[in-house]
PDB file of N, CA and C in Angstrom:
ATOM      1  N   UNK A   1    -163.374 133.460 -29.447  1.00  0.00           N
ATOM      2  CA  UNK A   1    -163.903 132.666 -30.545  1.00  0.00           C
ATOM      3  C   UNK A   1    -164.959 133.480 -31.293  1.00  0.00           C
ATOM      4  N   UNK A   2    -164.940 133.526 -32.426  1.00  0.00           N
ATOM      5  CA  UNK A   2    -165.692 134.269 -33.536  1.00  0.00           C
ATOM      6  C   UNK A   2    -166.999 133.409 -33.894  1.00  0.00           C
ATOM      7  N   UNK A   3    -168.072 134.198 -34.060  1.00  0.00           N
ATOM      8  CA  UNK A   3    -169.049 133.249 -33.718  1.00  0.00           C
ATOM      9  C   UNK A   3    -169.654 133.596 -35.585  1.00  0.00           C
ATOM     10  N   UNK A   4    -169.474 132.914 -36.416  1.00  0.00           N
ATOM     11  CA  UNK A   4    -169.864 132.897 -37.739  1.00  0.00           C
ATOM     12  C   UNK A   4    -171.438 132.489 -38.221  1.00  0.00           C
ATOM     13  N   UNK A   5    -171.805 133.330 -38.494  1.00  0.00           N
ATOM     14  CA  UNK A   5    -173.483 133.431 -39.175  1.00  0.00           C
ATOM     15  C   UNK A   5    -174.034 132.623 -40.167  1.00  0.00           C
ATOM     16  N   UNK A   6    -174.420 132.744 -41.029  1.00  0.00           N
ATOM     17  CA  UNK A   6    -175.449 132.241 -42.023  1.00  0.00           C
ATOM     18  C   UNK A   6    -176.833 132.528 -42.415  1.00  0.00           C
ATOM     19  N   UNK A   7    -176.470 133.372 -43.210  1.00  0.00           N
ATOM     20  CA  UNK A   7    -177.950 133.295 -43.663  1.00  0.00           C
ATOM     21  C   UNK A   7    -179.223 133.415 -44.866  1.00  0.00           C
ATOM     22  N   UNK A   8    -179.865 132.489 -44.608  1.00  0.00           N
ATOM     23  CA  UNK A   8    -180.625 131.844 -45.993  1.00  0.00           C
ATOM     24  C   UNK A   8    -181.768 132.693 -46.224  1.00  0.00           C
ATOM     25  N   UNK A   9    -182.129 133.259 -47.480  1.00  0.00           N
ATOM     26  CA  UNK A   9    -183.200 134.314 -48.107  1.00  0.00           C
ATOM     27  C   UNK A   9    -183.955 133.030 -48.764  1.00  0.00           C
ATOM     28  N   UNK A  10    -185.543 133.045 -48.566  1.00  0.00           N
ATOM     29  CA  UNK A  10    -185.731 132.053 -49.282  1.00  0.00           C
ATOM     30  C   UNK A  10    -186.931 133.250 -49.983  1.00  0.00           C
ATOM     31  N   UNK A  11    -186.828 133.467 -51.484  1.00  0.00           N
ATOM     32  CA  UNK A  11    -188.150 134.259 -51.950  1.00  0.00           C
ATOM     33  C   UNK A  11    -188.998 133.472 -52.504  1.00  0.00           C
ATOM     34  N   UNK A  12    -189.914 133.031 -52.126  1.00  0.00           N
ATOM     35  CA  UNK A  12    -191.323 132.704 -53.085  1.00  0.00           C
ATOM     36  C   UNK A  12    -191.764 133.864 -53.806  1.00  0.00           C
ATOM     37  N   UNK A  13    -191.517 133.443 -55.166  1.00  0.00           N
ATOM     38  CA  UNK A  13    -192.021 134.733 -56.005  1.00  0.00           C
ATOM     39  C   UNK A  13    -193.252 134.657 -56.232  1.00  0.00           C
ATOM     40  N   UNK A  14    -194.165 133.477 -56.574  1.00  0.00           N
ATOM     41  CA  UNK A  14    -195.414 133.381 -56.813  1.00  0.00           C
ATOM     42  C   UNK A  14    -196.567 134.084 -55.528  1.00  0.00           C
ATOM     43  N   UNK A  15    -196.223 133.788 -54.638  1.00  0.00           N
ATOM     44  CA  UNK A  15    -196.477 134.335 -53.256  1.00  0.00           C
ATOM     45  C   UNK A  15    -196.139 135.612 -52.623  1.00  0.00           C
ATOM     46  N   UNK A  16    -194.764 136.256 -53.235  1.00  0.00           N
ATOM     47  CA  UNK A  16    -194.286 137.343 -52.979  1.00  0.00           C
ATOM     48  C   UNK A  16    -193.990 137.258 -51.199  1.00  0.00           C
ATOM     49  N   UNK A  17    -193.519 136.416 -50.986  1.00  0.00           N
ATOM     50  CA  UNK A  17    -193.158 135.957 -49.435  1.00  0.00           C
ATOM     51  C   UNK A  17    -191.151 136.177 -49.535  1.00  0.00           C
ATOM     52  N   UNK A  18    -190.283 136.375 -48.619  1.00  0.00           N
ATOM     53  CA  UNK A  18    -189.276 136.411 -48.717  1.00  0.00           C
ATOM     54  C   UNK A  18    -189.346 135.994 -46.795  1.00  0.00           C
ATOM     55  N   UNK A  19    -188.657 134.625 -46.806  1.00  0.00           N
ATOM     56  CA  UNK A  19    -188.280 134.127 -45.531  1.00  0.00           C
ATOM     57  C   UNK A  19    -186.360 134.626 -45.121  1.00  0.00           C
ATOM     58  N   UNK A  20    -186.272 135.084 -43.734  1.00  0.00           N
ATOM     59  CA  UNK A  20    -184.966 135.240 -43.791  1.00  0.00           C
ATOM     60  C   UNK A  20    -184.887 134.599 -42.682  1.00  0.00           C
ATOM     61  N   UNK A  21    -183.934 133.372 -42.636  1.00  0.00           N
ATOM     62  CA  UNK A  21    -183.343 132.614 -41.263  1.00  0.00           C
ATOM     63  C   UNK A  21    -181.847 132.681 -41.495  1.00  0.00           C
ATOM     64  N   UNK A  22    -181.763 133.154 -40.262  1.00  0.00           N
ATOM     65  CA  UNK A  22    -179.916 133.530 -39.701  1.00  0.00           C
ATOM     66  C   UNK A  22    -179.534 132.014 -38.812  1.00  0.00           C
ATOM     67  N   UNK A  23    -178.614 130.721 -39.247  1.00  0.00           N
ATOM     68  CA  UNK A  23    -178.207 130.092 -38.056  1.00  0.00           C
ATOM     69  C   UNK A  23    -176.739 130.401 -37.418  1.00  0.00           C
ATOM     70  N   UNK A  24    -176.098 129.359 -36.830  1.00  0.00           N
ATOM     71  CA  UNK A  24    -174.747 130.253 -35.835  1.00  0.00           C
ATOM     72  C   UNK A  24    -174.030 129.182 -36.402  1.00  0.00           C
ATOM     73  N   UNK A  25    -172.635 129.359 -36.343  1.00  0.00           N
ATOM     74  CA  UNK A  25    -171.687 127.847 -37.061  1.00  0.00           C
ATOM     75  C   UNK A  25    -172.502 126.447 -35.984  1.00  0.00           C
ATOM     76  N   UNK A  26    -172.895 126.527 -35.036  1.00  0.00           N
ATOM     77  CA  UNK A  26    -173.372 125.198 -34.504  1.00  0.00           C
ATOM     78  C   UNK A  26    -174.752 124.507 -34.872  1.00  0.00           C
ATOM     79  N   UNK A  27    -174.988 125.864 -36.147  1.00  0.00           N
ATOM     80  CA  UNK A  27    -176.720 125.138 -36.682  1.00  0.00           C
ATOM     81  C   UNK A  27    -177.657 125.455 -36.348  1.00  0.00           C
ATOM     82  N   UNK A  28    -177.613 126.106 -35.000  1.00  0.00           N
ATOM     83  CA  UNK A  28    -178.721 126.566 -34.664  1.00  0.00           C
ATOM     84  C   UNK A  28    -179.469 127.683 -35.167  1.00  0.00           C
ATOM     85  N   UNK A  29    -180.959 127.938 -34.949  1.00  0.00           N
ATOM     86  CA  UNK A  29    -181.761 128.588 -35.779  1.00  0.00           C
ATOM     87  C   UNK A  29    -181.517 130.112 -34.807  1.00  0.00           C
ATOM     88  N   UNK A  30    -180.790 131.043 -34.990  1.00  0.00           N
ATOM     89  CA  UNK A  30    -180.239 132.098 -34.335  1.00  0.00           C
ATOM     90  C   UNK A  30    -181.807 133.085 -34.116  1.00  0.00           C
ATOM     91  N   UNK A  31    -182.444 133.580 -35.754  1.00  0.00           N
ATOM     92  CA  UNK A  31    -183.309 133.909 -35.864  1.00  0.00           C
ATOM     93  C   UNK A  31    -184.098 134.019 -37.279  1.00  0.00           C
ATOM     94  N   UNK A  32    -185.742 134.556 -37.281  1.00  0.00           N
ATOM     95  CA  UNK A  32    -185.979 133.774 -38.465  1.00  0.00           C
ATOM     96  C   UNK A  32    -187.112 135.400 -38.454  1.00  0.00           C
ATOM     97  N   UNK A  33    -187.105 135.909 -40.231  1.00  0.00           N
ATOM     98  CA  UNK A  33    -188.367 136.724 -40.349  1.00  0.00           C
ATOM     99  C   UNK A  33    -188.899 136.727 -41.654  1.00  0.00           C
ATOM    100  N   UNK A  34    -190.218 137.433 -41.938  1.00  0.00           N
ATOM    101  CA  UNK A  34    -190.674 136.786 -42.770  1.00  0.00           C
ATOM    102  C   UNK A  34    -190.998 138.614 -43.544  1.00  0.00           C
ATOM    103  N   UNK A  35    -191.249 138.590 -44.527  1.00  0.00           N
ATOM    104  CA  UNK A  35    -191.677 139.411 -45.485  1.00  0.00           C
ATOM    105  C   UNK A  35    -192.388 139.616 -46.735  1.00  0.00           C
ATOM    106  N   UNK A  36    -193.757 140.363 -46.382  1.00  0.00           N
ATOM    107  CA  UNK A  36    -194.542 140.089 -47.455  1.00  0.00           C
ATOM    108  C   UNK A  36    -194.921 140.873 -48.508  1.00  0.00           C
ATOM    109  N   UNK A  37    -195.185 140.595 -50.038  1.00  0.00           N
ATOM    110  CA  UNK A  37    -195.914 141.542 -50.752  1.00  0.00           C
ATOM    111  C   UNK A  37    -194.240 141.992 -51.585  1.00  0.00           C
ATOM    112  N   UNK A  38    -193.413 140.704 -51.514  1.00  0.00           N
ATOM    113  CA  UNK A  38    -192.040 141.633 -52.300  1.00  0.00           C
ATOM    114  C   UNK A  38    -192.038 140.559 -53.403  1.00  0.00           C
ATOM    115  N   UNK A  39    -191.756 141.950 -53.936  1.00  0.00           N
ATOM    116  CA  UNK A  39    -191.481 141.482 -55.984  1.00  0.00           C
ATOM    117  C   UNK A  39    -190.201 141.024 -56.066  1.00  0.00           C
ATOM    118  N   UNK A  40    -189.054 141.885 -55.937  1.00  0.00           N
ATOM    119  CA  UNK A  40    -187.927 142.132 -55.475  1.00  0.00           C
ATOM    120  C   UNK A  40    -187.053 141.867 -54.792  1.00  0.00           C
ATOM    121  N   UNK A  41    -185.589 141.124 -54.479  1.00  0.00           N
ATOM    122  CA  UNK A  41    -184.622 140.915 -53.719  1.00  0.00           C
ATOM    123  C   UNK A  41    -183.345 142.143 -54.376  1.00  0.00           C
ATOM    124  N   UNK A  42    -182.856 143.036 -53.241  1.00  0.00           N
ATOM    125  CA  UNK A  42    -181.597 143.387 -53.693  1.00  0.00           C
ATOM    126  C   UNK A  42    -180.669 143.317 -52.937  1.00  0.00           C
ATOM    127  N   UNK A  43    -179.596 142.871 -53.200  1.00  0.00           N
ATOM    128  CA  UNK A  43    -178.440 142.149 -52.402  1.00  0.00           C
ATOM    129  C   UNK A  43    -177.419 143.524 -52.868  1.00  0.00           C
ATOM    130  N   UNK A  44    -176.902 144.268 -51.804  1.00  0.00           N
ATOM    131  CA  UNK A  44    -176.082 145.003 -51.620  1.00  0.00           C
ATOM    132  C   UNK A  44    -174.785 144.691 -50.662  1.00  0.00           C
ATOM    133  N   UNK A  45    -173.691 144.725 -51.196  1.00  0.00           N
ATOM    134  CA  UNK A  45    -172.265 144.930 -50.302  1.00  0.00           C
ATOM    135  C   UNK A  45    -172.348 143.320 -48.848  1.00  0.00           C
ATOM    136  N   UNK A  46    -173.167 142.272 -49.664  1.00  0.00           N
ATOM    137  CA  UNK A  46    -172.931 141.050 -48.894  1.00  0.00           C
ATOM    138  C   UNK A  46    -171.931 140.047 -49.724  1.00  0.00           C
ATOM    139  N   UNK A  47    -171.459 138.889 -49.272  1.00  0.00           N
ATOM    140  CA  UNK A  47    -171.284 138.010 -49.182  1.00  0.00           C
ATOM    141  C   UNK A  47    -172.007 136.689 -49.773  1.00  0.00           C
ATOM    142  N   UNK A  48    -172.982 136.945 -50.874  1.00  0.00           N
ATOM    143  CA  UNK A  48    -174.245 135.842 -51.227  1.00  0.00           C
ATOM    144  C   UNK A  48    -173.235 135.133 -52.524  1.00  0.00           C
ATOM    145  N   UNK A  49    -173.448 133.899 -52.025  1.00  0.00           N
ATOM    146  CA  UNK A  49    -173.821 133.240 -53.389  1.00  0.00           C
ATOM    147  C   UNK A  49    -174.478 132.988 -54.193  1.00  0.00           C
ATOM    148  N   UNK A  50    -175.510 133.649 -55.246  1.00  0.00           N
ATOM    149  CA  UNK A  50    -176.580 133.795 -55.441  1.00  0.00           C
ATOM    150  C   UNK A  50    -176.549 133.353 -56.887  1.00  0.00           C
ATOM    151  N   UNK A  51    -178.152 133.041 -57.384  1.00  0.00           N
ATOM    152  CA  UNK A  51    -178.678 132.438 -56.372  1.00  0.00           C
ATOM    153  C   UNK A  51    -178.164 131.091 -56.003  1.00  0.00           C
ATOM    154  N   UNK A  52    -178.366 130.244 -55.545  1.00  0.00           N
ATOM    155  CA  UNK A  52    -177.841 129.128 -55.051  1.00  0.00           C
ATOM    156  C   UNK A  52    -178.841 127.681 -55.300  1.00  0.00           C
ATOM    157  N   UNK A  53    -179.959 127.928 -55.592  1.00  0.00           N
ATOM    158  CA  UNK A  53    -180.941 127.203 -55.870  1.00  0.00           C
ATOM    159  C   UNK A  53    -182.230 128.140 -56.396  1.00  0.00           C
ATOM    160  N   UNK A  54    -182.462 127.528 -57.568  1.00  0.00           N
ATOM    161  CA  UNK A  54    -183.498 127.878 -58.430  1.00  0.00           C
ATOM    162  C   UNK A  54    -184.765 127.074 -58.689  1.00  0.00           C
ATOM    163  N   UNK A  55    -185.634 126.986 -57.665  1.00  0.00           N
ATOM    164  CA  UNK A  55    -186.746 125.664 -57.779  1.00  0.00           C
ATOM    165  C   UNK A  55    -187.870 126.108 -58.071  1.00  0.00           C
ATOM    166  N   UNK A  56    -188.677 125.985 -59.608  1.00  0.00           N
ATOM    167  CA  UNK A  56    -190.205 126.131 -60.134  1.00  0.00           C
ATOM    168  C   UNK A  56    -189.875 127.927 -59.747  1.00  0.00           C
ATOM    169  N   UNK A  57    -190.681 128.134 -58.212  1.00  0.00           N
ATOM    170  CA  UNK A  57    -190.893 129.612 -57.860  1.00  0.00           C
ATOM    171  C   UNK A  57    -190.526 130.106 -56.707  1.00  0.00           C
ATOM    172  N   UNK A  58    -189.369 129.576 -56.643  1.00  0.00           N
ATOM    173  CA  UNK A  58    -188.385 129.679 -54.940  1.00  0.00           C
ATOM    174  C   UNK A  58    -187.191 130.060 -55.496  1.00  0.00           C
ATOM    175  N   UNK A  59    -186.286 131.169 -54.930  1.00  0.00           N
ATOM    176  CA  UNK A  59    -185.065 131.527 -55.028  1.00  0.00           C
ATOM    177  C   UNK A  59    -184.176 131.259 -53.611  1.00  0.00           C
ATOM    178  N   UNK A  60    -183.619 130.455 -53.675  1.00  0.00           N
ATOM    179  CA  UNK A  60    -182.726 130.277 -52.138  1.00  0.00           C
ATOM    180  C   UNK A  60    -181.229 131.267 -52.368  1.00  0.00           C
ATOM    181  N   UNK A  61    -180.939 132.145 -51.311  1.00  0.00           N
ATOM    182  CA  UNK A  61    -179.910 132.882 -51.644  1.00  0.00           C
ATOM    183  C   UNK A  61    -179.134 132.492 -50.198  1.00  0.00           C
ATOM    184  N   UNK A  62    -177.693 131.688 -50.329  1.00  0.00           N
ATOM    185  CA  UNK A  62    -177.124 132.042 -49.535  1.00  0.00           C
ATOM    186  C   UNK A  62    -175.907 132.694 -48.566  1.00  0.00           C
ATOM    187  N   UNK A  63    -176.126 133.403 -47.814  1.00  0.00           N
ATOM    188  CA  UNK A  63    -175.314 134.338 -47.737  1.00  0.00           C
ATOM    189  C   UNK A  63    -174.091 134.362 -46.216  1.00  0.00           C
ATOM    190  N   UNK A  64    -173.184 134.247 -46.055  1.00  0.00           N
ATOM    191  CA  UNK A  64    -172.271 134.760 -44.861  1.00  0.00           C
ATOM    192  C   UNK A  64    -172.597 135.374 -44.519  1.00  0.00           C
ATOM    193  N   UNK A  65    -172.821 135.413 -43.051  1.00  0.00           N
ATOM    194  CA  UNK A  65    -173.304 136.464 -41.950  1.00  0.00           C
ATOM    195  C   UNK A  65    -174.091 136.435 -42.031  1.00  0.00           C
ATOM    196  N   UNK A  66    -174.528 137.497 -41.408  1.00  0.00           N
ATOM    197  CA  UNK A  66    -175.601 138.423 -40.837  1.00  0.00           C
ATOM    198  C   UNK A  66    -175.822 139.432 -41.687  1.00  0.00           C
ATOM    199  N   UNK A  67    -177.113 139.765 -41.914  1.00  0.00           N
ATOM    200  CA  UNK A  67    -177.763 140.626 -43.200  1.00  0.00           C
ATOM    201  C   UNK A  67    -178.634 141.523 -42.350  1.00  0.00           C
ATOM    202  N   UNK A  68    -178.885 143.154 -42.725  1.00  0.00           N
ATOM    203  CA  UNK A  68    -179.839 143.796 -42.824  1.00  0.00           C
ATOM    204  C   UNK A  68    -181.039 143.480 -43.699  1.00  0.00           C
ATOM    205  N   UNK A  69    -181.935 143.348 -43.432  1.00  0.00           N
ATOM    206  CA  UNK A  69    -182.987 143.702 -44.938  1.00  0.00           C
ATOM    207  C   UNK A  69    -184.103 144.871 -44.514  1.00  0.00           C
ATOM    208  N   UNK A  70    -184.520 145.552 -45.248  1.00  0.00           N
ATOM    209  CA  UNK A  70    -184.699 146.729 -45.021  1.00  0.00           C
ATOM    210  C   UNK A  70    -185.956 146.897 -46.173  1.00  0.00           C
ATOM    211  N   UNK A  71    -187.233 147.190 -46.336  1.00  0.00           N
ATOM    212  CA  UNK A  71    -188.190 146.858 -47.345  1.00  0.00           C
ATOM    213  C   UNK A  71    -188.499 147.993 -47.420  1.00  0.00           C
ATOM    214  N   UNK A  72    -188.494 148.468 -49.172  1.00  0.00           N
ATOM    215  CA  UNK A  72    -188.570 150.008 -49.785  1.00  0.00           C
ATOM    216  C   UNK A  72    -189.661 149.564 -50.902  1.00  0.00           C
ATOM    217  N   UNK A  73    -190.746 149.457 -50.481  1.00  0.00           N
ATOM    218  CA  UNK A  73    -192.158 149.238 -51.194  1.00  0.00           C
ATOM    219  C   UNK A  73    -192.274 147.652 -51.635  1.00  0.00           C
ATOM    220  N   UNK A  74    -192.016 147.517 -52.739  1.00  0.00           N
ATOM    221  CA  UNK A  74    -192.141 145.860 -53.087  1.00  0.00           C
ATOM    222  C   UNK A  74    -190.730 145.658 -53.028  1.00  0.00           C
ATOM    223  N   UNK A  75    -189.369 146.199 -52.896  1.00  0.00           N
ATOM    224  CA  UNK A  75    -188.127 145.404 -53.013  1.00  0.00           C
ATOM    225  C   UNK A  75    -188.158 145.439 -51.310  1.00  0.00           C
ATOM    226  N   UNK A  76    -187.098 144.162 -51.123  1.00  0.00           N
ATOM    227  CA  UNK A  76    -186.176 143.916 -50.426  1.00  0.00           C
ATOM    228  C   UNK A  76    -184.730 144.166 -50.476  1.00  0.00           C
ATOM    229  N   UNK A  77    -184.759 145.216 -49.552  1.00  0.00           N
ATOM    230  CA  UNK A  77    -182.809 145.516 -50.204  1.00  0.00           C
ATOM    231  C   UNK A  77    -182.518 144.461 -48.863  1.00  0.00           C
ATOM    232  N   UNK A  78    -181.106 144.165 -49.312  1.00  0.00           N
ATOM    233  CA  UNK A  78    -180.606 143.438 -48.133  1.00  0.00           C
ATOM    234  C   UNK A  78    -179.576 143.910 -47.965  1.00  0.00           C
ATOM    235  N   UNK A  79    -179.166 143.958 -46.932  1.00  0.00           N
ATOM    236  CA  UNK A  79    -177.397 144.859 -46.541  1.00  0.00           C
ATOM    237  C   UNK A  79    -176.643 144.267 -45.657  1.00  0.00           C
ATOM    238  N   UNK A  80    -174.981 143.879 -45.793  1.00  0.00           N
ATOM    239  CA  UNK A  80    -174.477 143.404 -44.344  1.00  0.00           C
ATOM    240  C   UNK A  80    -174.829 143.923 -43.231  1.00  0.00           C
ATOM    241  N   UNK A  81    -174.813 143.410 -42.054  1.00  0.00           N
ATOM    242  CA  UNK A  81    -174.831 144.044 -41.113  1.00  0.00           C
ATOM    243  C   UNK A  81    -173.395 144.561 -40.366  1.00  0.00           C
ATOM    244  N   UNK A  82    -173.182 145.370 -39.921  1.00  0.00           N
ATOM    245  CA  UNK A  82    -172.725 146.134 -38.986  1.00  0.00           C
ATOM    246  C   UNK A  82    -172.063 145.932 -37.886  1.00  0.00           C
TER     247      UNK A  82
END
């Protein structure tokens, strides 16, 4: 059985905060990290529907699977994982 991911980018731009929580097809909160001081989201070679919700100063991006994110000064690149 294939165990299918999820996972939600939430950027506060005003804050420059970028939350990343991964759950598993049963919902559960797999894992969760946080990132600070980013201007920037770049979504490379995923799966996102983006954005998916646009609220005041929140970008919700969500994406299939499991994501790298990888922070190169103020961006966030994000990358499938592997």
């Amino acid at each position: 059985m294939r165990v299918m991911a999820v996972t939600l980018l939430f950027h506060i731009r005003d804050k420059g905060v970028v939350k990343k929580l991964v759950y598993d097809n049963a919902g559960r909160k797999v894992s969760e990290e946080k990132f600070n001081d980013i201007k920037n989201v770049v979504l490379e070679n995923t799966n996102a529907r983006l954005p998916t919700g646009l609220y005041s100063n929140i970008t919700l991006y969500v994406i299939d699977g499991n994501v790298d994110a990888t922070r190169n000064n103020a961006i966030l690149v994000v990358k499938k994982s592997k």
